[in-house]
Protein backbone atom coordinates (compact mmCIF):
# COMPACT_ATOMS: atom_id res chain seq x y z
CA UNK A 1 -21.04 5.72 -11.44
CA UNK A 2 -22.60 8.61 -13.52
CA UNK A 3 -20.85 11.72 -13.08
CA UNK A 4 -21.99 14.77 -11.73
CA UNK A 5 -21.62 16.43 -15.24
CA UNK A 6 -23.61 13.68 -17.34
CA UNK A 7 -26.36 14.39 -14.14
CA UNK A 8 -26.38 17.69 -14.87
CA UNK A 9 -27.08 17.61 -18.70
CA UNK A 10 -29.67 15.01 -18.04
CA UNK A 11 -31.88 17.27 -15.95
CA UNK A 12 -31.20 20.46 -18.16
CA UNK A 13 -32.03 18.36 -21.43
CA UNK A 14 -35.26 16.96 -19.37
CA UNK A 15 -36.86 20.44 -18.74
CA UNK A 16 -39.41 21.44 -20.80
CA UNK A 17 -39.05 25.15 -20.15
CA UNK A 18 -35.32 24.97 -21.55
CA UNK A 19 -35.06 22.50 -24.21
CA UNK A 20 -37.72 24.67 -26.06
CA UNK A 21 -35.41 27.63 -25.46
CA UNK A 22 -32.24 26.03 -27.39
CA UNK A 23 -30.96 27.64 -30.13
CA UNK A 24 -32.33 26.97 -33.76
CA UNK A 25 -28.98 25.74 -34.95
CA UNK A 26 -29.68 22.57 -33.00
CA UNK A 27 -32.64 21.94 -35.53
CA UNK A 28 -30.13 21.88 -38.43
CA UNK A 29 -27.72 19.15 -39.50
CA UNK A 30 -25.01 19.62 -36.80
CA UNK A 31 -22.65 19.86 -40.26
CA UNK A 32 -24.23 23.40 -40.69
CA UNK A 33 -23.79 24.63 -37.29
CA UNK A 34 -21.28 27.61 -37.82
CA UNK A 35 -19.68 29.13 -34.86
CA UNK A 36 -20.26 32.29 -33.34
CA UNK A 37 -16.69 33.48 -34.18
CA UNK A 38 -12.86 32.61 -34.92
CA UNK A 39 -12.13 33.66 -31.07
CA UNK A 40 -14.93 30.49 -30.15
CA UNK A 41 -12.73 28.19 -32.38
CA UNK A 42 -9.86 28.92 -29.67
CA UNK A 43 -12.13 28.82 -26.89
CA UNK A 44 -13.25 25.28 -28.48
CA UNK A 45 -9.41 24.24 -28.35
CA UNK A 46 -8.74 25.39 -25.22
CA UNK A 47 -11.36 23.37 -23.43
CA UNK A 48 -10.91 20.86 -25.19
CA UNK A 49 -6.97 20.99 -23.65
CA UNK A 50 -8.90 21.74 -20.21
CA UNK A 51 -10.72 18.21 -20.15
CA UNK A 52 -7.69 16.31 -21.53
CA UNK A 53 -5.12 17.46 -18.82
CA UNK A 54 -7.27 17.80 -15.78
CA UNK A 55 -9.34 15.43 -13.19
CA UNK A 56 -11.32 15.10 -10.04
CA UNK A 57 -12.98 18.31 -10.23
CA UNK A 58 -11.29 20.38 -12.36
CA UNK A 59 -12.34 17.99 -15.02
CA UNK A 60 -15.92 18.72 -14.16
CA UNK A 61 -15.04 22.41 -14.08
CA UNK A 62 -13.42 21.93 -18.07
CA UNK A 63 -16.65 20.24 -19.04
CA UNK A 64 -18.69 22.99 -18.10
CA UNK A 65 -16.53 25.23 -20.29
CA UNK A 66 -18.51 23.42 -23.16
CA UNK A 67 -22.15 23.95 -21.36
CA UNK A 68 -24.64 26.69 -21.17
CA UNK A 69 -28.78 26.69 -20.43
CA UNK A 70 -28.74 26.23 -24.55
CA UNK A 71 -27.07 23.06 -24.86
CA UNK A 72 -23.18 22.78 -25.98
CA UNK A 73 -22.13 26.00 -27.14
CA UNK A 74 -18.71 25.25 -28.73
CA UNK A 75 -19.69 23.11 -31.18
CA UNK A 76 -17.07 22.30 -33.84
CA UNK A 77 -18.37 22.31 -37.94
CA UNK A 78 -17.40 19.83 -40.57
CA UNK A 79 -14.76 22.19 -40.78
CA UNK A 80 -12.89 21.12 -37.51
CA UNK A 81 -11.90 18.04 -38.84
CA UNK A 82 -8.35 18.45 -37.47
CA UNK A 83 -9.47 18.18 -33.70
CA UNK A 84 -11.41 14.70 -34.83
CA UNK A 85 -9.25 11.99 -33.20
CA UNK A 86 -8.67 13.99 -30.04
CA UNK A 87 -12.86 13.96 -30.10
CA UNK A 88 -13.07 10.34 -31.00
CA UNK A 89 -10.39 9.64 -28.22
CA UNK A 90 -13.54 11.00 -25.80
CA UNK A 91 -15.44 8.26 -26.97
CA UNK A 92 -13.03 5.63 -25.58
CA UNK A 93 -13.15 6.73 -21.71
CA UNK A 94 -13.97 4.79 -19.47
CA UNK A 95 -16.02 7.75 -17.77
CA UNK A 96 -19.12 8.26 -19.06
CA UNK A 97 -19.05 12.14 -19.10
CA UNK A 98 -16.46 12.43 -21.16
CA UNK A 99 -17.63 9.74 -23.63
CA UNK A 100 -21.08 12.29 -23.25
CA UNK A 101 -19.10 15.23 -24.72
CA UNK A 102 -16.91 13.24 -27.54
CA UNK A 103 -20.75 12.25 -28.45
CA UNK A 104 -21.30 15.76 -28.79
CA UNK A 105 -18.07 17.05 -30.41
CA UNK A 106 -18.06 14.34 -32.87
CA UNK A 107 -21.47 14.41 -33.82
CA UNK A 108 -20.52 18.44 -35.00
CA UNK A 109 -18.43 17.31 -36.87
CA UNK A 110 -20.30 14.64 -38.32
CA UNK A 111 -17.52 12.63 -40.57
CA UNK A 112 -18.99 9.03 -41.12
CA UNK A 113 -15.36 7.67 -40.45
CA UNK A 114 -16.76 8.25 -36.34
CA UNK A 115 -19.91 5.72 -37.09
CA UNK A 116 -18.28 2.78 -35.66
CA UNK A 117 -17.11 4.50 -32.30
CA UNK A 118 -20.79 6.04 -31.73
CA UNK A 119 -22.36 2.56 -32.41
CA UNK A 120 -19.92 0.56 -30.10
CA UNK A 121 -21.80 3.51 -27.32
CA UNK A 122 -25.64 2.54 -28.28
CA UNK A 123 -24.41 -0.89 -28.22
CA UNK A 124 -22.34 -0.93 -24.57
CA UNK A 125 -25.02 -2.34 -22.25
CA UNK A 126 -22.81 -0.63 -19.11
CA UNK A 127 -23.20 2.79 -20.26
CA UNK A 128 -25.68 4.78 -18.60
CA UNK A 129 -29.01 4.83 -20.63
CA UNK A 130 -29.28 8.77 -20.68
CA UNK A 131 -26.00 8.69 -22.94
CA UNK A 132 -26.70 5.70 -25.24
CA UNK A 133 -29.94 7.79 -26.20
CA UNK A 134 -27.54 10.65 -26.63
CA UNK A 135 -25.61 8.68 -28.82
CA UNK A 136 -28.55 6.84 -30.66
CA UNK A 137 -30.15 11.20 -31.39
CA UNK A 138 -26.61 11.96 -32.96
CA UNK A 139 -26.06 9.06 -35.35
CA UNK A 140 -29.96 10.40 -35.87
CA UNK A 141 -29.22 14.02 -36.83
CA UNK A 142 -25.97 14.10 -37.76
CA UNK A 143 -25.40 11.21 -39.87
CA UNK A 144 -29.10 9.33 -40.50
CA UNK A 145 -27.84 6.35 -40.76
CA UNK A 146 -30.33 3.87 -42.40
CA UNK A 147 -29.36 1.31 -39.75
CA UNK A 148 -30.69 2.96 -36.89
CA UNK A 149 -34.56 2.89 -38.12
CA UNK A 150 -35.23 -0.64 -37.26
CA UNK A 151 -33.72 0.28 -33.62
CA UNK A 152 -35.51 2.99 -32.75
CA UNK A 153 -38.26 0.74 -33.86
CA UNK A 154 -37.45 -1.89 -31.34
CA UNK A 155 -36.95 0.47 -28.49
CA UNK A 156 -40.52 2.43 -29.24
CA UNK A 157 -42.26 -0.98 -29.63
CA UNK A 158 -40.97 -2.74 -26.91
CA UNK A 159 -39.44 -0.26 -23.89
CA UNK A 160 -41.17 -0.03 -21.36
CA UNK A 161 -40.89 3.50 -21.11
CA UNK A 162 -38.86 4.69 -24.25
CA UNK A 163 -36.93 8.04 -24.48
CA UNK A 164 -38.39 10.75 -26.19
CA UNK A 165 -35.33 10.82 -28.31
CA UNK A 166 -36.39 7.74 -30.35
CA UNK A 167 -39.36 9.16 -31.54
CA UNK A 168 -37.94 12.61 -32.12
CA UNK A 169 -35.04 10.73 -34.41
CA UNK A 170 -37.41 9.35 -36.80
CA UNK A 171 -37.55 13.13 -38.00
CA UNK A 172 -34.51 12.35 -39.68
CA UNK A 173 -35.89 9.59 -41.57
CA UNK A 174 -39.56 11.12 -42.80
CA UNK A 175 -38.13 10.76 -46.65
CA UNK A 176 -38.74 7.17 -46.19
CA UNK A 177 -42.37 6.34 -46.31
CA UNK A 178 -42.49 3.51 -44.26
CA UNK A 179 -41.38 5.71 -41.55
CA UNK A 180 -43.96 7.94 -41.91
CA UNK A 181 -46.61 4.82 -42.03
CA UNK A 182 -45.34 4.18 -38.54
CA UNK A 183 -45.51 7.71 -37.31
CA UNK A 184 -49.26 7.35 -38.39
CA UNK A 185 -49.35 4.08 -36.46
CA UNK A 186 -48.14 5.67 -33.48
CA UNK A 187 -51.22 8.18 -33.67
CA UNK A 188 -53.16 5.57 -32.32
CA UNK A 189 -50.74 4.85 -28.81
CA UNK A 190 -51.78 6.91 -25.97
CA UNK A 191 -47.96 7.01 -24.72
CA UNK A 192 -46.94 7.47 -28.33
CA UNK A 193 -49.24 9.88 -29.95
CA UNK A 194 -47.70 13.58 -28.64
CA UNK A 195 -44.55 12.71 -29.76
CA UNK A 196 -45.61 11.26 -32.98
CA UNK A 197 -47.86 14.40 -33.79
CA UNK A 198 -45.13 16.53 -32.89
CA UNK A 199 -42.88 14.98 -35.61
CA UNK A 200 -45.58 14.88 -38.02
CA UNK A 201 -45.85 18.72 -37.61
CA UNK A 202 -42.50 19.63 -38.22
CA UNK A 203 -41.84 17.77 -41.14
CA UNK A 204 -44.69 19.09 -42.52
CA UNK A 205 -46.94 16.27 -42.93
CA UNK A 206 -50.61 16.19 -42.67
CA UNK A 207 -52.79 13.90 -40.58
CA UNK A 208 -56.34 14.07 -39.18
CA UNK A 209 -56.15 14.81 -35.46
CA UNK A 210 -59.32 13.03 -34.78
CA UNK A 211 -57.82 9.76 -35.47
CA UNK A 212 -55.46 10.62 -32.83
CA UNK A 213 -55.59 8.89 -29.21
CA UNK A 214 -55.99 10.78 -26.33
CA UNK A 215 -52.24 11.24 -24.78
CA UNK A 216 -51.04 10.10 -21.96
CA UNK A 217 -47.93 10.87 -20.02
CA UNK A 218 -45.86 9.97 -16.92
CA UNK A 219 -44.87 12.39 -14.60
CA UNK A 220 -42.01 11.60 -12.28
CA UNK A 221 -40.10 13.19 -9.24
CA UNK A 222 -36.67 11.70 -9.20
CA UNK A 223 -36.37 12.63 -5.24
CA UNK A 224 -38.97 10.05 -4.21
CA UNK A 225 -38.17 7.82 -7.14
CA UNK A 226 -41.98 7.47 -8.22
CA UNK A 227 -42.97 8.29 -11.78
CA UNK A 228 -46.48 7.62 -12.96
CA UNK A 229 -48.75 7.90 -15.61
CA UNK A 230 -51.49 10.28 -16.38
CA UNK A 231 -54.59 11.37 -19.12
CA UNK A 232 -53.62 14.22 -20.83
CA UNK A 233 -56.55 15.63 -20.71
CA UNK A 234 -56.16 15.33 -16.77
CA UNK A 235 -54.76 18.40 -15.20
CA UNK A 236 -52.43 18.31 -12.42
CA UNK A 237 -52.02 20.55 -9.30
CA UNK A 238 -51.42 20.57 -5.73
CA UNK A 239 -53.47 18.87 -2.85
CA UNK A 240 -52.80 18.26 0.42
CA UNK A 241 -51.61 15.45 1.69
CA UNK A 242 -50.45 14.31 -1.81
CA UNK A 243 -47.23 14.36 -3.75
CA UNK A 244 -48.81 15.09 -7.61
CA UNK A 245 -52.80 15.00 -7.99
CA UNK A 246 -54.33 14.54 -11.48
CA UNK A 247 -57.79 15.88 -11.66
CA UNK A 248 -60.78 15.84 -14.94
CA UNK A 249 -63.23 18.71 -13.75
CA UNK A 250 -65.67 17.45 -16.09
CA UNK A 251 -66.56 14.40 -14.22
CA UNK A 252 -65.05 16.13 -10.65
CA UNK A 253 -62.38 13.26 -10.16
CA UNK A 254 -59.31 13.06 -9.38
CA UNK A 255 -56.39 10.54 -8.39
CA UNK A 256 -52.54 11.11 -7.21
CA UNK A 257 -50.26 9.63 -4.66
CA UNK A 258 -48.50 9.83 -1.64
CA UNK A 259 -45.32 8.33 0.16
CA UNK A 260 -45.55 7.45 3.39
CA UNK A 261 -42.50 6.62 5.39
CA UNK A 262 -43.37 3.06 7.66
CA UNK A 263 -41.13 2.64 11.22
CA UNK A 264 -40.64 -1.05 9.82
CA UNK A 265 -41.25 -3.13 6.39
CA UNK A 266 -45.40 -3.98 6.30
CA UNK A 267 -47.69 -5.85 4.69
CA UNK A 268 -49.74 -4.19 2.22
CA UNK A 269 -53.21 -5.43 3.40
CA UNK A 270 -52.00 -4.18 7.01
CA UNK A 271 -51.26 -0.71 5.96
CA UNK A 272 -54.63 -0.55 3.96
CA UNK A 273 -56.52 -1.68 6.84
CA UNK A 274 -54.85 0.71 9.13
CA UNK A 275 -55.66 3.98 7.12
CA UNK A 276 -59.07 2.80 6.50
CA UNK A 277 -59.76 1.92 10.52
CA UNK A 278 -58.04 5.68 11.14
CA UNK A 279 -60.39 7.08 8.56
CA UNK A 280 -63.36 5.05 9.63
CA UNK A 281 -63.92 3.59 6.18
CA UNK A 282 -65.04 0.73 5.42
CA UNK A 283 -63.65 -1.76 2.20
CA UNK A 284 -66.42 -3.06 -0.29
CA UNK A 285 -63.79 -5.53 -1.57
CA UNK A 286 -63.55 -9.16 -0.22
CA UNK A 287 -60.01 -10.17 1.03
CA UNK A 288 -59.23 -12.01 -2.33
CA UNK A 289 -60.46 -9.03 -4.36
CA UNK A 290 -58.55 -6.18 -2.34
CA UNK A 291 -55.43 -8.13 -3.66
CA UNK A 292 -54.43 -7.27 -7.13
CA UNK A 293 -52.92 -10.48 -9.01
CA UNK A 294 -49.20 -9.90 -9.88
CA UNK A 295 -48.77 -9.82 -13.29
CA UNK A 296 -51.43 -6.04 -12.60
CA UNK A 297 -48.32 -4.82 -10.45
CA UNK A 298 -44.80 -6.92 -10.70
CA UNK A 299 -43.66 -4.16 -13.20
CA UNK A 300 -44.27 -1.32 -10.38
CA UNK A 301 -40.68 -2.30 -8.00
CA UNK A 302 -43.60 -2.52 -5.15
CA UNK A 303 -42.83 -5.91 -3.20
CA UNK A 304 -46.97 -6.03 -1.90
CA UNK A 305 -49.69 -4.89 -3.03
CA UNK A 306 -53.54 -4.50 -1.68
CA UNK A 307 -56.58 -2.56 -2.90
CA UNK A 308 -59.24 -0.89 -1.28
CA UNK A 309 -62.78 0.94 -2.64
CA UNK A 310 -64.95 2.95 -0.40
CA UNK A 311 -68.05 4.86 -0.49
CA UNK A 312 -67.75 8.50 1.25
CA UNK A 313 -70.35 11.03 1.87
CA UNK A 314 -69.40 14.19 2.32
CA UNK A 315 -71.68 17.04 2.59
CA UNK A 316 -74.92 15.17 1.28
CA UNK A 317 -73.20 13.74 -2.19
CA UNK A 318 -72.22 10.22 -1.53
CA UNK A 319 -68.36 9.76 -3.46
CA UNK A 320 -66.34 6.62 -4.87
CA UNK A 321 -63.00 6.69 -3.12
CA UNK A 322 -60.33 4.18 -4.65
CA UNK A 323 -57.07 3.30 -3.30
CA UNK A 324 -54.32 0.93 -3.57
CA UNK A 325 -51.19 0.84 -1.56
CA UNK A 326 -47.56 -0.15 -2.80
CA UNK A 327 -45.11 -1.45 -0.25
CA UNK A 328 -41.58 -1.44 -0.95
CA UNK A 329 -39.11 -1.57 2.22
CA UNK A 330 -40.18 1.02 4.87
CA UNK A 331 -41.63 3.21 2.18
CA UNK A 332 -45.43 2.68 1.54
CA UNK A 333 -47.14 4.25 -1.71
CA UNK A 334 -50.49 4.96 -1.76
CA UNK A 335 -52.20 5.95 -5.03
CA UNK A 336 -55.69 7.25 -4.36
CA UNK A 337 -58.73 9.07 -6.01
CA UNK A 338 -61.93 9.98 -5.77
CA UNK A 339 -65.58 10.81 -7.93
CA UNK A 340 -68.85 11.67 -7.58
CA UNK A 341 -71.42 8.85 -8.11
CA UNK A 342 -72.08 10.02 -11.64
CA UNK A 343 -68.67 10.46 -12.64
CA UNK A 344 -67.20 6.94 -11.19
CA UNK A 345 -67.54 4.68 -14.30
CA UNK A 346 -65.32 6.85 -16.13
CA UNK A 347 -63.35 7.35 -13.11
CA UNK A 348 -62.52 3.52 -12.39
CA UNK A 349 -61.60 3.02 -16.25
CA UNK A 350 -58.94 5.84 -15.58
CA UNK A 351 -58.02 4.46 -12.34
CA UNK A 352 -57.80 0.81 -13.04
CA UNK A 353 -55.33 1.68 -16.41
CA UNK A 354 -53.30 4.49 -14.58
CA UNK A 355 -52.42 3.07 -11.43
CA UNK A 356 -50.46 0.10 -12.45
CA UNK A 357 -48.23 2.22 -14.18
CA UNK A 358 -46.78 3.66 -10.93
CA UNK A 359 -42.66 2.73 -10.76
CA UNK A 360 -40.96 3.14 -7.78
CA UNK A 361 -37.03 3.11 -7.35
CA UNK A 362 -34.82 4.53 -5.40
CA UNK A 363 -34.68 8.32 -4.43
CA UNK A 364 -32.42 10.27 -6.40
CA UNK A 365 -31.44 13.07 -4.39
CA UNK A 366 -28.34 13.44 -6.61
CA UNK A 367 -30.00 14.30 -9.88
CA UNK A 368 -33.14 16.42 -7.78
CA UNK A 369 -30.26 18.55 -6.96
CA UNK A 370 -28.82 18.76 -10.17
CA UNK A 371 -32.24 19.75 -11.92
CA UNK A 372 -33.15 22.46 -8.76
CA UNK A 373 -29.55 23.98 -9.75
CA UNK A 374 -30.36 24.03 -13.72
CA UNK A 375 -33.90 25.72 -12.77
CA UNK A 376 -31.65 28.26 -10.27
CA UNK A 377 -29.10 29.02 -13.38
CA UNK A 378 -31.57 28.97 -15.96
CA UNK A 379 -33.84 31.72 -14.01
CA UNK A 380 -30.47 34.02 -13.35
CA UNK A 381 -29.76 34.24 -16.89
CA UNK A 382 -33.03 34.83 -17.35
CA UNK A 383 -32.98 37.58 -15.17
């Protein structure tokens, strides 16, 4: 099980708000770093001792020694070779937080000799995603490793929802021009194409932003364990009786979802028809049409799907109201939208490509808490 330490730096690394608040040393080969003073080279070794002779909780408490809203503070140099093997000794733990922080501490020092520990993390299947990524961004950064182009290749073409962190790494690599052919490629990939710009921009290399697709990107709440997809050029805001609405003023549409919580598992259709006979709508699909064929949805965690399309009038302008509702257990999903009659072509296209990307899982109350706390500590210090 992920520790609450790992959860922690997961949610601070995943806020937008903080990570572009991180110190410009982190931009740098980590080999460069310098710390802030000799009396932080003690500090260094003293938490260091901290994490080796403590556990339960005061190893979580020694951990945090090395954290701050910035990122990991007491970062060793090239020059702290000494401490090496008691950083590389990290990397063998069975417990993935303090694997998390030998990732870090090695990575500063950045000796090639530590290669073969960081690859045996990208390429341990049982460790938790969030620190093989971390793993995969320091061989990246602080090594740029030839070997680890034709991965991040793999995991960009072929995740279903890659990290960040493997487009961000091919930054490293922008020298080789094949790697910059594929950043152009990636231009083109509405998932793809923010990142890809990004990188493009800080390595200084031009491209024409009109070839450029128009972005699109998933927004998730790890408390209900829904995450999905959404136009960039949709804004989002609040609405009631929805968790996260996504709404183009130019055409006055808008779609989001909701989680309803069922008194028993139910079909799909059942729940459909129930909000619609509540709502006094009625469904222009046929039975066979307001059921979505699998391969649309099996990627979603829902276990039943069924789809519904309505025409509304509402104070003399007749809408297009789409819906279709996820069951999973005793939770029912129900991703929704609506647009005038002149706006609705548009609006289906949206619709029809967005709403299949919905994922469901289960609610992570654990890491919710963890991310309301770095918000808490990050405003404080602000303050």
């Amino acid at each position: 099980m992920v520790g609450r330490w790992l959860t922690l730096w997961t949610a601070v690394a995943a806020l937008p708000h903080v990570t572009g608040c991180r110190s410009k040393a982190r931009d740098v080969p980590a080999a460069e770093i310098e710390l802030r003073s000799p009396r932080d080279i003690a500090a260094m070794t003293d938490a260091l001792a901290a994490v080796e002779r403590s556990s339960g909780e005061a190893r979580y408490a020694a951990r945090m020694k090395f954290l701050d809203a910035g990122g990991i503070w007491l970062r060793p140099t090239a020059r702290d070779v000494a401490l090496l093997p008691r950083f590389e000794a990290l990397l063998d733990s069975r417990d993935d937080d303090d694997v998390w922080l030998g990732v870090v501490l090695v990575g500063g020092v950045g000796r090639p000799s530590s290669l073969p520990k960081l690859w045996s993390v990208v390429n341990a299947p049982s460790r938790h995603p969030a620190l093989r990524t971390q793993a995969i961004s320091t061989i990246a950064a602080s090594y740029r490793d030839p070997k680890l182009i034709p991965v991040l290749r793999d995991m960009i073409d072929h995740a279903d929802s890659p990290p960040p962190e493997a487009i961000r790494s091919l930054r490293n690599y922008v020298s080789d021009a094949t790697v910059v052919g594929y950043l152009r490629q990636l231009l083109g990939h509405p998932k793809h194409v923010t990142l890809a710009s990004e990188v493009l921009r800080q390595s200084s290399i031009a491209f024409d932003p009109r070839q450029a697709a128009i972005a699109q990107g998933t927004y998730s709440r790890w408390a209900e364990g829904i995450s999905i997809d959404y136009p960039g050029d949709w804004r989002d805001e609040e609405r009631d009786g929805y968790s996260q609405v996504f709404r183009n003023q130019r055409i006055g549409a808008y779609y989001g979802y909701q989680v309803l919580n069922l008194k028993r598992p139910t079909k799909a259709a059942a729940l459909r028809d129930d909000i619609a006979r509540r709502q006094r709508l009625h469904n222009d699909l046929s039975r066979e049409q307001g059921r979505p064929a699998r391969p649309m949805w099996e990627k979603t965690g829902a276990t039943d799907v069924a789809e519904g399309r309505y025409v509304v009038r509402r104070d003399g302008d007749e809408l297009l109201r789409r819906a279709v509702f996820l069951v999973q257990g005793t939770r029912g999903i129900v991703v929704a939208g609506e647009a005038p009659k002149q706006g609705a072509p548009q609006f289906e296209a949206v619709f029809d490509r967005m709403w299949p990307t919905i994922r469901i899982s289960a609610p992570d109350p654990e890491s919710a808490a963890a991310l309301t706390k770095a918000i808490n500590d990050g405003v404080q210090r602000a303050d």
